[in-house]
C-alpha atoms as a PDB file:
ATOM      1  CA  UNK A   1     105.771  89.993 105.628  1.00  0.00           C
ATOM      2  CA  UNK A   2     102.530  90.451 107.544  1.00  0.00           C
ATOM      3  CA  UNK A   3      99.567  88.043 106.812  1.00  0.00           C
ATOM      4  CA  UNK A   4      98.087  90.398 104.576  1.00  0.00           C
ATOM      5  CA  UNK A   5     100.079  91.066 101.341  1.00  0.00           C
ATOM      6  CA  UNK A   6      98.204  95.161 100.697  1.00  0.00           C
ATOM      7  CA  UNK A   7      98.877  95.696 104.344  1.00  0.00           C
ATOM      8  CA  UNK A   8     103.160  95.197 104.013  1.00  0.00           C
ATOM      9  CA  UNK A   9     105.506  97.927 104.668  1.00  0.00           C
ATOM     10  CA  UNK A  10     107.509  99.779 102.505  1.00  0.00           C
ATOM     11  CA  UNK A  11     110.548  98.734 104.233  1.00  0.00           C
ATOM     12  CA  UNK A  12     109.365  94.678 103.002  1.00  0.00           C
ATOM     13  CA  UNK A  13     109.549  96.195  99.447  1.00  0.00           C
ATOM     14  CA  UNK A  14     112.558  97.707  99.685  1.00  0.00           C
ATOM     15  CA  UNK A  15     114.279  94.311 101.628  1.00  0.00           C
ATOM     16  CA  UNK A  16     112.410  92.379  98.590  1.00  0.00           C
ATOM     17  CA  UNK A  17     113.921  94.763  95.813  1.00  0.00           C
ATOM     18  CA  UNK A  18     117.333  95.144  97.025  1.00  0.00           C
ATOM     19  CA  UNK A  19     117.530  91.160  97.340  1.00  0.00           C
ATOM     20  CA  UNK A  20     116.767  90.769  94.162  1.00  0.00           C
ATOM     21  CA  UNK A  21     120.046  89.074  91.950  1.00  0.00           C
ATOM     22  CA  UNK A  22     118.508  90.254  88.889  1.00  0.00           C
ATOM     23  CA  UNK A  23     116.798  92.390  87.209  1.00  0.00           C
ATOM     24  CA  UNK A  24     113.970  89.899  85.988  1.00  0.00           C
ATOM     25  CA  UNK A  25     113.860  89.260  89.537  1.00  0.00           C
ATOM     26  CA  UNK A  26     113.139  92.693  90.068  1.00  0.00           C
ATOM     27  CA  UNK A  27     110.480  92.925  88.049  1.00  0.00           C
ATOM     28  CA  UNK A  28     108.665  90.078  89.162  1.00  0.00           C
ATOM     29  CA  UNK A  29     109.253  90.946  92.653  1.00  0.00           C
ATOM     30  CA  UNK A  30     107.391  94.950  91.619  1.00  0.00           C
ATOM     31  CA  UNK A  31     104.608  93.420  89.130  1.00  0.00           C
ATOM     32  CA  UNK A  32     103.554  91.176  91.908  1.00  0.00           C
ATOM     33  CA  UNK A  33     103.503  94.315  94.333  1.00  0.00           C
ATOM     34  CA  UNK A  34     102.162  96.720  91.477  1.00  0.00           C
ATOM     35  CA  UNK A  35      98.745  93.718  91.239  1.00  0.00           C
ATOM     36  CA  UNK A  36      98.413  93.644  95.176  1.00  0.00           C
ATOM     37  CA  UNK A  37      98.059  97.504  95.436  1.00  0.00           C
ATOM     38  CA  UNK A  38      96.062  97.681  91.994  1.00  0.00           C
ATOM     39  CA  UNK A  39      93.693  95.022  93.777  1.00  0.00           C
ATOM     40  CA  UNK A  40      93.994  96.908  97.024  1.00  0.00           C
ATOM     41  CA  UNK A  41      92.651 100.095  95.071  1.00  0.00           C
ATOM     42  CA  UNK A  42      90.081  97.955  93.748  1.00  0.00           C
ATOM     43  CA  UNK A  43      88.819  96.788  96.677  1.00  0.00           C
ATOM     44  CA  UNK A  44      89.148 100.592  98.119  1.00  0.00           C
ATOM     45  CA  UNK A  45      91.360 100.107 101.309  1.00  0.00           C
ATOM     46  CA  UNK A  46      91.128 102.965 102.713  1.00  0.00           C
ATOM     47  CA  UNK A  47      93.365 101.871 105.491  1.00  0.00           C
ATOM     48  CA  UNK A  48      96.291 101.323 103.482  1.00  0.00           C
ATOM     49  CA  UNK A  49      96.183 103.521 100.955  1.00  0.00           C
ATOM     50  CA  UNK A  50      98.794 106.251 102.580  1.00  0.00           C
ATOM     51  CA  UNK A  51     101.589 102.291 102.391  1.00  0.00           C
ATOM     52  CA  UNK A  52     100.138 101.790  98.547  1.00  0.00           C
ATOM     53  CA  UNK A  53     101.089 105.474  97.673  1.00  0.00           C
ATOM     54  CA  UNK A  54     104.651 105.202  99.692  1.00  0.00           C
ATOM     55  CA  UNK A  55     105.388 102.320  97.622  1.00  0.00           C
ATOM     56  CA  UNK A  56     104.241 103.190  94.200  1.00  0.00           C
ATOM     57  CA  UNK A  57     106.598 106.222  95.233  1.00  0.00           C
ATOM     58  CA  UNK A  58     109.936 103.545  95.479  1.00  0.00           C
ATOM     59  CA  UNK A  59     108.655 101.925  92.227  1.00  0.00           C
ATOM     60  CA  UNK A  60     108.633 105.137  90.622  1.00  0.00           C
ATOM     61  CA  UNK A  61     111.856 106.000  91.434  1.00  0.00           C
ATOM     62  CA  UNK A  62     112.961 102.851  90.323  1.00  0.00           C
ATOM     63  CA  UNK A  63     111.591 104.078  87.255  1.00  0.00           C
ATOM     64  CA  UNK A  64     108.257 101.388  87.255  1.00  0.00           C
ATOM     65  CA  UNK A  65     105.042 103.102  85.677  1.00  0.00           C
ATOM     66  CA  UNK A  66     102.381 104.071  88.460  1.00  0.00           C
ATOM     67  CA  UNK A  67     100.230 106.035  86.364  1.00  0.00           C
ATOM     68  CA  UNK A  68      97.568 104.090  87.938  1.00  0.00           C
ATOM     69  CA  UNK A  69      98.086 105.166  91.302  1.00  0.00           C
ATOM     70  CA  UNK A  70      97.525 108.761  90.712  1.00  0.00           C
ATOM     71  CA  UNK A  71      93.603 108.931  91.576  1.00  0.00           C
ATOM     72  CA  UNK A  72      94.317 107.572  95.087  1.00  0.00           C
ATOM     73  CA  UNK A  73      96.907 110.585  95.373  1.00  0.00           C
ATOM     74  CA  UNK A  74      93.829 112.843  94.865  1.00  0.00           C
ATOM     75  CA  UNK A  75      92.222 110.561  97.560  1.00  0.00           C
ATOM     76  CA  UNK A  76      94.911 111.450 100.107  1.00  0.00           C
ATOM     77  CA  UNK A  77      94.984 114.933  99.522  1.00  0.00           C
ATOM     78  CA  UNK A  78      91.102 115.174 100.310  1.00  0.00           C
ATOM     79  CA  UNK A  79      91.695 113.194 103.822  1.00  0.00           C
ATOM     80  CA  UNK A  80      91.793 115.091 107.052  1.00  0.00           C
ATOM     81  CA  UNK A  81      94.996 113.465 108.681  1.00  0.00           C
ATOM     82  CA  UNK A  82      98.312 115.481 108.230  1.00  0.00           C
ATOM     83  CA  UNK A  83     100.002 112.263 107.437  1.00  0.00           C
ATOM     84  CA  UNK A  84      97.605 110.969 104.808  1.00  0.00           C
ATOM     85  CA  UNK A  85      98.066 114.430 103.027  1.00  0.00           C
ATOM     86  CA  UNK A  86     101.743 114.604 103.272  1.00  0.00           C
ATOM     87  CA  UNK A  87     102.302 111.706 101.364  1.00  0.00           C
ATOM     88  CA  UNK A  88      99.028 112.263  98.942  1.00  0.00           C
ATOM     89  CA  UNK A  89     100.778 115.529  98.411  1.00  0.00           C
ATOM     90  CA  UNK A  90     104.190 114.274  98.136  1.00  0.00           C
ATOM     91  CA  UNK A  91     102.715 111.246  95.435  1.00  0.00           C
ATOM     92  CA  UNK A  92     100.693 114.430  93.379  1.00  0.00           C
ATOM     93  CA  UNK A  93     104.511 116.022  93.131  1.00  0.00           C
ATOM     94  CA  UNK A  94     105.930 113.045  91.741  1.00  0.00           C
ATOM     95  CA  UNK A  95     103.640 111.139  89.887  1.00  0.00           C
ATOM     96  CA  UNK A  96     101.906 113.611  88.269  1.00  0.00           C
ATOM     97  CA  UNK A  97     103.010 116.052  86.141  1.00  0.00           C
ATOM     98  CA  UNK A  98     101.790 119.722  84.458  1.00  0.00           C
ATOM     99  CA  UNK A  99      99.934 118.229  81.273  1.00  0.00           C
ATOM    100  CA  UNK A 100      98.061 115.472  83.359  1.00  0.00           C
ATOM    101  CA  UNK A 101      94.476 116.128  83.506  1.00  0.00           C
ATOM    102  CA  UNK A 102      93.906 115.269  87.010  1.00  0.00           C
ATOM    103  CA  UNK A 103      95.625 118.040  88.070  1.00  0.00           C
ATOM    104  CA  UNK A 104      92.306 120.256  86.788  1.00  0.00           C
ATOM    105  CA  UNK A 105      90.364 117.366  89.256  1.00  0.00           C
ATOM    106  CA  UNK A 106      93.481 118.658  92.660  1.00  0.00           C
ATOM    107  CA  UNK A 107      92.997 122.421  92.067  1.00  0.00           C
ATOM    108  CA  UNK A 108      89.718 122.888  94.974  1.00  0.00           C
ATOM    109  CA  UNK A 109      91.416 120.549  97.693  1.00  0.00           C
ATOM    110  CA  UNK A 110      94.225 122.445  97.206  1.00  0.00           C
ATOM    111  CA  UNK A 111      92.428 125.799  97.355  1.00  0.00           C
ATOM    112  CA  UNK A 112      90.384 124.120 100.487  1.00  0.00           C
ATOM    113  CA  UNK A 113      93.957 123.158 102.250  1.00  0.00           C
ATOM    114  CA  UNK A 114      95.433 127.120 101.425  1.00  0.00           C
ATOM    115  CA  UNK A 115      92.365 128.815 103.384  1.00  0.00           C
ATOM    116  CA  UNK A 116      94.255 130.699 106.400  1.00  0.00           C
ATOM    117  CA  UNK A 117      92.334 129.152 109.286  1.00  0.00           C
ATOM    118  CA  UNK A 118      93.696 125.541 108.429  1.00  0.00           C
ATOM    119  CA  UNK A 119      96.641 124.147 110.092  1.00  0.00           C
ATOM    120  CA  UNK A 120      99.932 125.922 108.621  1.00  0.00           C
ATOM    121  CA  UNK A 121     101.472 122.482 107.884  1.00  0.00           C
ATOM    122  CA  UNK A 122      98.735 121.952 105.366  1.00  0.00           C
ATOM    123  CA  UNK A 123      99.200 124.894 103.933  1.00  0.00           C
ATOM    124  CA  UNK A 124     102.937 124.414 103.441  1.00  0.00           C
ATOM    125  CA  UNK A 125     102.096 121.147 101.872  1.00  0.00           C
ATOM    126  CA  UNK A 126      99.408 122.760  99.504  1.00  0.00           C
ATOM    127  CA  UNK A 127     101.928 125.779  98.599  1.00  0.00           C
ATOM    128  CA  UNK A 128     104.608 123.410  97.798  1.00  0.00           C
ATOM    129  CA  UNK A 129     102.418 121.602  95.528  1.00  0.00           C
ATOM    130  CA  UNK A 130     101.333 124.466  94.004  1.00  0.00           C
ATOM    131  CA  UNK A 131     105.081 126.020  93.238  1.00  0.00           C
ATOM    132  CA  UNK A 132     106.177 122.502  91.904  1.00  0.00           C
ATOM    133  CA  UNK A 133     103.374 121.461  89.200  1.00  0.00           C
ATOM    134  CA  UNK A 134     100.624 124.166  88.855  1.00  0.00           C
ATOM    135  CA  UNK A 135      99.055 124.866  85.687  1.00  0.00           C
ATOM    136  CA  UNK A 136      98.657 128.480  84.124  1.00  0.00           C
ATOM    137  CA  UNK A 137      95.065 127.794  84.528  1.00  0.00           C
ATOM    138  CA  UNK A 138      95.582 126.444  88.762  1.00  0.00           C
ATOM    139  CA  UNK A 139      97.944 129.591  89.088  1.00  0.00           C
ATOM    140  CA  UNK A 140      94.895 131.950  87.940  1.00  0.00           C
ATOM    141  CA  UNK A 141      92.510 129.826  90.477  1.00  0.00           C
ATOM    142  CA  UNK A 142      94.514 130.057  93.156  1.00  0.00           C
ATOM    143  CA  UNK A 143      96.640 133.421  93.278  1.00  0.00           C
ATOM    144  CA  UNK A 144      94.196 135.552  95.087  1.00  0.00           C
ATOM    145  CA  UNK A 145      94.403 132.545  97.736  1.00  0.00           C
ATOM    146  CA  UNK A 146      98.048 132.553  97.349  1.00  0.00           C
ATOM    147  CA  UNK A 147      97.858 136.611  98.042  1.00  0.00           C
ATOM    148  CA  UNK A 148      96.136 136.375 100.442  1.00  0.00           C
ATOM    149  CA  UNK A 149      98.698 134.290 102.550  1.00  0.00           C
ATOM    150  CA  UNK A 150     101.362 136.931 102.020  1.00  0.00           C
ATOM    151  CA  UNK A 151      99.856 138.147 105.179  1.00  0.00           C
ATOM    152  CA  UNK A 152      99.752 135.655 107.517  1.00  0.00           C
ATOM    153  CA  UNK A 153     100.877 136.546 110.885  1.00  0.00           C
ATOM    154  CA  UNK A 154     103.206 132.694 110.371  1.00  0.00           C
ATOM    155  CA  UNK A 155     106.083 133.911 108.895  1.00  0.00           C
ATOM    156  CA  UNK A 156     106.798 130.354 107.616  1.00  0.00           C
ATOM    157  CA  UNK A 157     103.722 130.685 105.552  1.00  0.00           C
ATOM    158  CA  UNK A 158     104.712 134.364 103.997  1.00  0.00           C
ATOM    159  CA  UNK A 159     107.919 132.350 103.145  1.00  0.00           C
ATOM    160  CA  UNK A 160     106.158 129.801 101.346  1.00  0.00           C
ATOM    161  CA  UNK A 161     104.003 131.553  99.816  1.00  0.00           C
ATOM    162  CA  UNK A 162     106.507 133.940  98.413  1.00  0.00           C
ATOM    163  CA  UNK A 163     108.512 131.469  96.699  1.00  0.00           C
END
């Protein structure tokens, strides 16, 4: 592990989980790492926060509440790096579901990231979002956007925005 605990991989979760004998083990090994990225958050490190996301990510699928990682997902998603949004938008897919109400607080960075000048891996990540946990209310928002992608000279986008 590095000398900063918020700063360690994924991959020093994963080697901490997996070495784990038990399951107490286990979940002394994710409550400690659940407190340094809920301090981390705290503290707002920004630098991190794409590695806090990743790993709330393998907690969740370990099947770990991360409810209170959702915000920073939100956080991501309004960043300008690619990478930051991929995995902002890949946290708002799996943490969040349809009846959470901070998906009412995603619905104008995701209109923002489906405007046609923006780079058309953005937009894939924003129409993806869209089909997997919009809202009847996000749908009405955002279907002239939507429609309005149908077309885009990318025919990766039409696809997208098809489905």
């Amino acid at each position: 592990m590095s000398s900063n605990p918020a700063s360690s991989r994924l991959r020093d979760l994963i080697k901490a989980v997996r070495g784990c004998k038990t399951a107490a083990e286990e979940r002394a090994v994710v409550a400690k790492e659940c407190a340094i990225i809920r301090d981390a958050i705290q503290d707002n490190d920004n630098q991190f926060r794409h590695r806090h996301i990743a790993k709330l990510l393998f907690i969740h699928m370990l099947g770990y509440p991360t409810h209170f990682g959702q915000i920073e997902c939100l956080k991501l998603i309004a960043c300008g790096k690619f990478t930051e949004k991929r995995v902002g938008y890949l946290g708002l897919t799996q943490l969040l579901n349809e009846g959470n109400e901070i998906l009412m607080m995603v619905t104008n960075t995701i209109q923002k990231d489906l405007e046609p000048q923006r780079n058309p891996s953005v937009i894939a990540l924003a129409l993806t979002a869209v089909a997997n946990i919009s809202t009847g209310e996000m749908c009405r928002q955002l279907s002239r956007d939507v429609e309005g992608l149908l077309t885009s000279s990318q025919s990766y986008i039409k696809k997208k925005a098809c489905l």
